[in-house]
PDB file of N, CA and C in Angstrom:
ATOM      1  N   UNK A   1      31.214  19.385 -13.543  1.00  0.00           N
ATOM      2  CA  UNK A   1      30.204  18.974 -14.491  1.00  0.00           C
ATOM      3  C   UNK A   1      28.933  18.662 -13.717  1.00  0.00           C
ATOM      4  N   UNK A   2      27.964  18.773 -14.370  1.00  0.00           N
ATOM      5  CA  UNK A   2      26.468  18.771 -13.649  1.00  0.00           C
ATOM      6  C   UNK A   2      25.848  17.861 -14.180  1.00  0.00           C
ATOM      7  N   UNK A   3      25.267  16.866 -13.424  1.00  0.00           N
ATOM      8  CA  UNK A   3      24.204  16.314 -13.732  1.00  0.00           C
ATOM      9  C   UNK A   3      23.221  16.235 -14.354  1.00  0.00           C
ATOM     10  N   UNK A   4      22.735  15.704 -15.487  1.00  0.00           N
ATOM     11  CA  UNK A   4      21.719  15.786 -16.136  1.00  0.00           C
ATOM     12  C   UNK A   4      20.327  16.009 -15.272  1.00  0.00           C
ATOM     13  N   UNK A   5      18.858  16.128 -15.651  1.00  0.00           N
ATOM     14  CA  UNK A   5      18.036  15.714 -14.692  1.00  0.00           C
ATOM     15  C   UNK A   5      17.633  14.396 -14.367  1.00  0.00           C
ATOM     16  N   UNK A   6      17.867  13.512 -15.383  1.00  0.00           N
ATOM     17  CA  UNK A   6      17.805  12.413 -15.391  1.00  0.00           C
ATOM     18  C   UNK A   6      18.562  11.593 -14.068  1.00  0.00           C
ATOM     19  N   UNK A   7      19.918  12.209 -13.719  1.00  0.00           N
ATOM     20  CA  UNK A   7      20.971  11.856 -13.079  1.00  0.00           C
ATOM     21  C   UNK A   7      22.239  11.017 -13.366  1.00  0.00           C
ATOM     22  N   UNK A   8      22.384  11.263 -14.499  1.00  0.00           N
ATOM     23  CA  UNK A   8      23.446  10.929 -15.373  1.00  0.00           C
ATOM     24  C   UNK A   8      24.285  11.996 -15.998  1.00  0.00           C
ATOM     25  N   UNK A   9      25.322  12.155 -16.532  1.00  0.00           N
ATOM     26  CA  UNK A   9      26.389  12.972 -16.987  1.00  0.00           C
ATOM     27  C   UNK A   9      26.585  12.904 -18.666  1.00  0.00           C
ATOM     28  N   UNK A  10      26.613  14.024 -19.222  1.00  0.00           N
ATOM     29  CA  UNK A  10      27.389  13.381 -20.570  1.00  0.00           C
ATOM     30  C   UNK A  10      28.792  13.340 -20.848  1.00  0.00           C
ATOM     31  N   UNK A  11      28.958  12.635 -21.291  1.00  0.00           N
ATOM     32  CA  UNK A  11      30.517  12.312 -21.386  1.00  0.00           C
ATOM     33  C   UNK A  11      30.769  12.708 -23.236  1.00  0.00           C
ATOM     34  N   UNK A  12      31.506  13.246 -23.530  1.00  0.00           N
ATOM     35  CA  UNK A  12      32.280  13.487 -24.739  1.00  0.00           C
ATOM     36  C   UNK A  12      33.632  13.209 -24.827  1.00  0.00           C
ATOM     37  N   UNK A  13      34.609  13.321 -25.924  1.00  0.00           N
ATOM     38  CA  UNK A  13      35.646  13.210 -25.792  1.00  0.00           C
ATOM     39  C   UNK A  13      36.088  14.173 -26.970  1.00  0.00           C
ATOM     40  N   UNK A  14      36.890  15.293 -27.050  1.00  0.00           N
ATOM     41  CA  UNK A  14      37.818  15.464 -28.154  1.00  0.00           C
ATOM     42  C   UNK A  14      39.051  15.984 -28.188  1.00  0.00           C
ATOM     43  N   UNK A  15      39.268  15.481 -29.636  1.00  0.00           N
ATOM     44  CA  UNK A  15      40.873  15.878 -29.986  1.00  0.00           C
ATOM     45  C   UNK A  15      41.449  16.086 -30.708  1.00  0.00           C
ATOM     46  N   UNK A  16      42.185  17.517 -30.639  1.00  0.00           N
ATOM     47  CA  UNK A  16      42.598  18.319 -32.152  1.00  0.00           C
ATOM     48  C   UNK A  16      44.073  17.060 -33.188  1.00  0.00           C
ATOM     49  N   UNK A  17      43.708  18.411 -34.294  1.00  0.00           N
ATOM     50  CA  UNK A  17      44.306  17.203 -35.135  1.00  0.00           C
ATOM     51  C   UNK A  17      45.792  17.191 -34.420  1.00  0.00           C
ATOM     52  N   UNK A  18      46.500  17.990 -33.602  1.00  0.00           N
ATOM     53  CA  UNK A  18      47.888  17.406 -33.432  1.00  0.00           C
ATOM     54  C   UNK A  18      48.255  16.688 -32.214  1.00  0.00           C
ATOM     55  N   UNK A  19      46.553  15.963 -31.487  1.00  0.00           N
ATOM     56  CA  UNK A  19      46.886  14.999 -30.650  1.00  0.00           C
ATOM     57  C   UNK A  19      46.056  13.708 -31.298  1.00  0.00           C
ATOM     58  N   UNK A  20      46.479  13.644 -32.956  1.00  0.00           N
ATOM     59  CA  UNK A  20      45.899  12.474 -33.566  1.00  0.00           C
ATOM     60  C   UNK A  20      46.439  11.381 -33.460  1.00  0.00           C
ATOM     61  N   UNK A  21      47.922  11.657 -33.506  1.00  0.00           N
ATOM     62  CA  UNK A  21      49.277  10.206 -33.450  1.00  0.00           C
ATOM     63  C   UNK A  21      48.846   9.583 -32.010  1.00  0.00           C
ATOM     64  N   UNK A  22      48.339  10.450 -30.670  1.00  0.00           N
ATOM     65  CA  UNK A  22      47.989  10.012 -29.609  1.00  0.00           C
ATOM     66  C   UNK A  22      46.934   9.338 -29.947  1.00  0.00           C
ATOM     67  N   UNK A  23      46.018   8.968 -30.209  1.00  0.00           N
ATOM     68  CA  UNK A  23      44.612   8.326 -30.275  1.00  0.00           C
ATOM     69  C   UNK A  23      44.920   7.753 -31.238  1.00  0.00           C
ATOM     70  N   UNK A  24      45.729   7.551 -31.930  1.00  0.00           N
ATOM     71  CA  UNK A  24      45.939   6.157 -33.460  1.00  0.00           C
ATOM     72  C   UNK A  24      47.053   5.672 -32.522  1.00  0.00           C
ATOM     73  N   UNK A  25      48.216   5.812 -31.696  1.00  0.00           N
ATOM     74  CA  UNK A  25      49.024   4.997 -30.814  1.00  0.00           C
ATOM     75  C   UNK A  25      47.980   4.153 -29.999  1.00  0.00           C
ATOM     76  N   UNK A  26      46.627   4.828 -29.333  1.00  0.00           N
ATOM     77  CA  UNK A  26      45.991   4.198 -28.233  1.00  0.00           C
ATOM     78  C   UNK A  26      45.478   3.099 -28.594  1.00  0.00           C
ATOM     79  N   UNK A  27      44.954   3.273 -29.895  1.00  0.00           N
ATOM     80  CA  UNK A  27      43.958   2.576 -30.241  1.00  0.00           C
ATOM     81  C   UNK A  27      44.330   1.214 -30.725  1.00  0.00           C
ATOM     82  N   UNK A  28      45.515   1.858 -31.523  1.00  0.00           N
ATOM     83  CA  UNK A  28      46.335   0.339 -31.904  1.00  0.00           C
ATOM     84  C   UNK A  28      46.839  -0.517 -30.881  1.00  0.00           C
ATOM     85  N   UNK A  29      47.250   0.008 -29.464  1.00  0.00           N
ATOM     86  CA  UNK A  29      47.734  -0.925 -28.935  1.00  0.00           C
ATOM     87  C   UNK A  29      46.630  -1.555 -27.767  1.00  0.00           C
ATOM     88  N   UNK A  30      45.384  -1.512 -28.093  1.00  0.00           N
ATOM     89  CA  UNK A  30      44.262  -1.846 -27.337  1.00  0.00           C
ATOM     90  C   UNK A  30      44.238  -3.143 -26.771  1.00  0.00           C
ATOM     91  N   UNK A  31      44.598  -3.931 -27.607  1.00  0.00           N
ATOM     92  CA  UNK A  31      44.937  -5.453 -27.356  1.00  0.00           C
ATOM     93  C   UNK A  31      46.191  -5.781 -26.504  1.00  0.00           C
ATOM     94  N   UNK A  32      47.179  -5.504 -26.426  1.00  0.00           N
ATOM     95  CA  UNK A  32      48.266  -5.490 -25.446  1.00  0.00           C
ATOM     96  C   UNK A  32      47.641  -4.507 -24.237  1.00  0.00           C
ATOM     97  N   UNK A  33      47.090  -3.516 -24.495  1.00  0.00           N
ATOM     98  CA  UNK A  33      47.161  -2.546 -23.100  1.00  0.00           C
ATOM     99  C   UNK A  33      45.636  -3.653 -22.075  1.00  0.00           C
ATOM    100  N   UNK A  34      44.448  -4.129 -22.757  1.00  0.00           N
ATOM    101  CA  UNK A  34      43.865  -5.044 -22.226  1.00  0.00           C
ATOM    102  C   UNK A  34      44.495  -6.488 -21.308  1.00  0.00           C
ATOM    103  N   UNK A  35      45.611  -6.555 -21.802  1.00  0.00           N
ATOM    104  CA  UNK A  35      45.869  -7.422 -21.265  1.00  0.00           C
ATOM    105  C   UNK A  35      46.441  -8.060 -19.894  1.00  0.00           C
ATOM    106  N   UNK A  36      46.639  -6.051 -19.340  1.00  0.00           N
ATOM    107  CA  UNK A  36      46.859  -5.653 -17.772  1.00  0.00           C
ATOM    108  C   UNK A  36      45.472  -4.998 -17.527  1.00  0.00           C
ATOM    109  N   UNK A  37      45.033  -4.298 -18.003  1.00  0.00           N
ATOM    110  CA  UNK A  37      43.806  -3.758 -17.467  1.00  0.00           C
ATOM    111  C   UNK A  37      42.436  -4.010 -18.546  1.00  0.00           C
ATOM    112  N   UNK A  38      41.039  -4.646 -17.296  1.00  0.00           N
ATOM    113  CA  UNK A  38      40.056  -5.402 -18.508  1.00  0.00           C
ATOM    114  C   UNK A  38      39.414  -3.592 -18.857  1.00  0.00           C
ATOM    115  N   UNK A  39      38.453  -4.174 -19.610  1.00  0.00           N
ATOM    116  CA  UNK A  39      37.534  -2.456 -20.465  1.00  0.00           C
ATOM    117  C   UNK A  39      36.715  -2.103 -18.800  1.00  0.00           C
ATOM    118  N   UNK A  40      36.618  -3.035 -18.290  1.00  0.00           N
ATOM    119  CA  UNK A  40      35.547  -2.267 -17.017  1.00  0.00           C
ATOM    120  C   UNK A  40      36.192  -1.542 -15.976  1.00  0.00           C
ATOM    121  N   UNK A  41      37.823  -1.983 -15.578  1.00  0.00           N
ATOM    122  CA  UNK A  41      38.785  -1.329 -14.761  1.00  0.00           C
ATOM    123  C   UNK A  41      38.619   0.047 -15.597  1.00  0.00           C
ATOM    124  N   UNK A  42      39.196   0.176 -17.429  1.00  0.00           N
ATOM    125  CA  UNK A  42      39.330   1.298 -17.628  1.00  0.00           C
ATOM    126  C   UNK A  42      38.230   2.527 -17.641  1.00  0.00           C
ATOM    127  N   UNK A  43      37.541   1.838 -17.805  1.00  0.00           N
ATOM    128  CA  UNK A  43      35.726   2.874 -17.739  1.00  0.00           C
ATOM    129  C   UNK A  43      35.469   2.991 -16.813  1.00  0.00           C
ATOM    130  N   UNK A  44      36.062   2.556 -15.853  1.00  0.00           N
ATOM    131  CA  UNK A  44      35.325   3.090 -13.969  1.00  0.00           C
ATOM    132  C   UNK A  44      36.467   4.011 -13.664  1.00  0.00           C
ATOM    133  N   UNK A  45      37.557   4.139 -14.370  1.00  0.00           N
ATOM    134  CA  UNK A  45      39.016   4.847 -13.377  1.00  0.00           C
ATOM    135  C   UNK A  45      38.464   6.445 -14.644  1.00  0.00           C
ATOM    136  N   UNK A  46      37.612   6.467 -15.402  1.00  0.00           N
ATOM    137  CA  UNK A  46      37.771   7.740 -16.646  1.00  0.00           C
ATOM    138  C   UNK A  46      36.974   8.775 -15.479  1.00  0.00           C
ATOM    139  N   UNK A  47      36.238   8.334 -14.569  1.00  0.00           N
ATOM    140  CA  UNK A  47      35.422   9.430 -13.773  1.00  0.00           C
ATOM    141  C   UNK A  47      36.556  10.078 -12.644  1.00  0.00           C
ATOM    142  N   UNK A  48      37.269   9.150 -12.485  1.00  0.00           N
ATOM    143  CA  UNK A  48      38.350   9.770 -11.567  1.00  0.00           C
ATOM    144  C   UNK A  48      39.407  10.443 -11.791  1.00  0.00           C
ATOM    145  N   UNK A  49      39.634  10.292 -13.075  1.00  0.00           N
ATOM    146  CA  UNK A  49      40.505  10.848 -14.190  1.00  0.00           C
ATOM    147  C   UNK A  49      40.507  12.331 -14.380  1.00  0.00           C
ATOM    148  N   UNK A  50      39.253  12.723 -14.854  1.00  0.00           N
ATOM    149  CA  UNK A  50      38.590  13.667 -15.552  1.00  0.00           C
ATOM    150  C   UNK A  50      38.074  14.255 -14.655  1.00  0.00           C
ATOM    151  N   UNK A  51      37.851  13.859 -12.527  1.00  0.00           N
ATOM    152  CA  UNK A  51      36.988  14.482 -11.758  1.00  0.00           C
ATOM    153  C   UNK A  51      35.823  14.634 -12.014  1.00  0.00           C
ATOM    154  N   UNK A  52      34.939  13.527 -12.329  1.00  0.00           N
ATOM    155  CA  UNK A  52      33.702  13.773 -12.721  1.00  0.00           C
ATOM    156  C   UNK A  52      32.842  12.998 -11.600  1.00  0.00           C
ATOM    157  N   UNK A  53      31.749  13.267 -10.926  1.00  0.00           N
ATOM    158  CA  UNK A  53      31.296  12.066  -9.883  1.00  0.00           C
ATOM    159  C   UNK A  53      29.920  12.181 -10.461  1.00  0.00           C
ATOM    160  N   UNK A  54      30.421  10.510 -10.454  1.00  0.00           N
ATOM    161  CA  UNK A  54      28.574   9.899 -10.443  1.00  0.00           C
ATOM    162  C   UNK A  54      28.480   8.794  -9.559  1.00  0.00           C
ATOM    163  N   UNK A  55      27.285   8.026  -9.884  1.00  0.00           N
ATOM    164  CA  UNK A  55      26.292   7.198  -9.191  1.00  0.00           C
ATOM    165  C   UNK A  55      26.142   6.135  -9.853  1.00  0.00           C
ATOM    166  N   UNK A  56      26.926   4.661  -9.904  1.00  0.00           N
ATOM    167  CA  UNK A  56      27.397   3.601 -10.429  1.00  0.00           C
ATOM    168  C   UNK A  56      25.654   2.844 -10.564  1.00  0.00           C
ATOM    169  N   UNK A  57      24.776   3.584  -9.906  1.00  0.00           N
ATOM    170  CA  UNK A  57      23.600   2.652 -10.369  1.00  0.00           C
ATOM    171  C   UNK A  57      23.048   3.360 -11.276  1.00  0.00           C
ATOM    172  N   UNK A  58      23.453   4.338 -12.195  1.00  0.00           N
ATOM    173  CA  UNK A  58      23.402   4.601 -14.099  1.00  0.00           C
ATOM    174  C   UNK A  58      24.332   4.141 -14.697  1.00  0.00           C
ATOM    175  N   UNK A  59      24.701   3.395 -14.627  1.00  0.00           N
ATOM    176  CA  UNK A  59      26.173   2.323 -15.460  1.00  0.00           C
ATOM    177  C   UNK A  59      25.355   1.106 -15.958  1.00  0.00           C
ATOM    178  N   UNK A  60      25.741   0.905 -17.010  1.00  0.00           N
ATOM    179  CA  UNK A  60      24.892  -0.297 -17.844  1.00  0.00           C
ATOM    180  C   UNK A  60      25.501  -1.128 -17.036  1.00  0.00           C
ATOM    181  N   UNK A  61      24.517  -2.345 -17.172  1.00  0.00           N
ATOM    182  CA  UNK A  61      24.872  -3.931 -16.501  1.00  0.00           C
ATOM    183  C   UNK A  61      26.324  -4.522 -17.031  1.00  0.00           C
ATOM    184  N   UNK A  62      27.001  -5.222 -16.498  1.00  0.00           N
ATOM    185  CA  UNK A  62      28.573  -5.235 -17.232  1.00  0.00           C
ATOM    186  C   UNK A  62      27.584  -7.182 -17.406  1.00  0.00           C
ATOM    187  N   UNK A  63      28.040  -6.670 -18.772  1.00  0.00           N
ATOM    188  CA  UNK A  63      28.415  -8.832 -18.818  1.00  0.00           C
ATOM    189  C   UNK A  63      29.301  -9.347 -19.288  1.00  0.00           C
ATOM    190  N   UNK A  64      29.699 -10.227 -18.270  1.00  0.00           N
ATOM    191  CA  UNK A  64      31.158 -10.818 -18.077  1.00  0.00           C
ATOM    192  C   UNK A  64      30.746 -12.030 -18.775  1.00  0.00           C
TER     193      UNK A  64
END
């Protein structure tokens, strides 16, 4: 994936209808699955996931 000019990436996500039960399982169990990993662990591990590299100084400010 390429870089915008800006120097940022776009990120999308999709998913056909017969990986819907997957994303209504995820979503529901958001609150238990938070409770080993916070939202900022999971949004920094999606670039490594997916092989995507960027530059952590285009990442919004996290407030804790």
């Amino acid at each position: 994936m390429d870089m915008t000019p800006s120097g940022s990436y776009p990120l999308t996500a999709s998913y056909s209808h017969s990986g819907l039960g997957n994303v209504v399982a995820y979503t529901a169990n958001q609150k238990e699955h938070h409770r080993t990993k916070t939202f900022r662990e999971e949004y920094l591990a999606f670039p490594d996931k997916f092989q995507i590299d960027f530059n952590q100084e285009y990442l919004f400010e996290w407030i804790d």
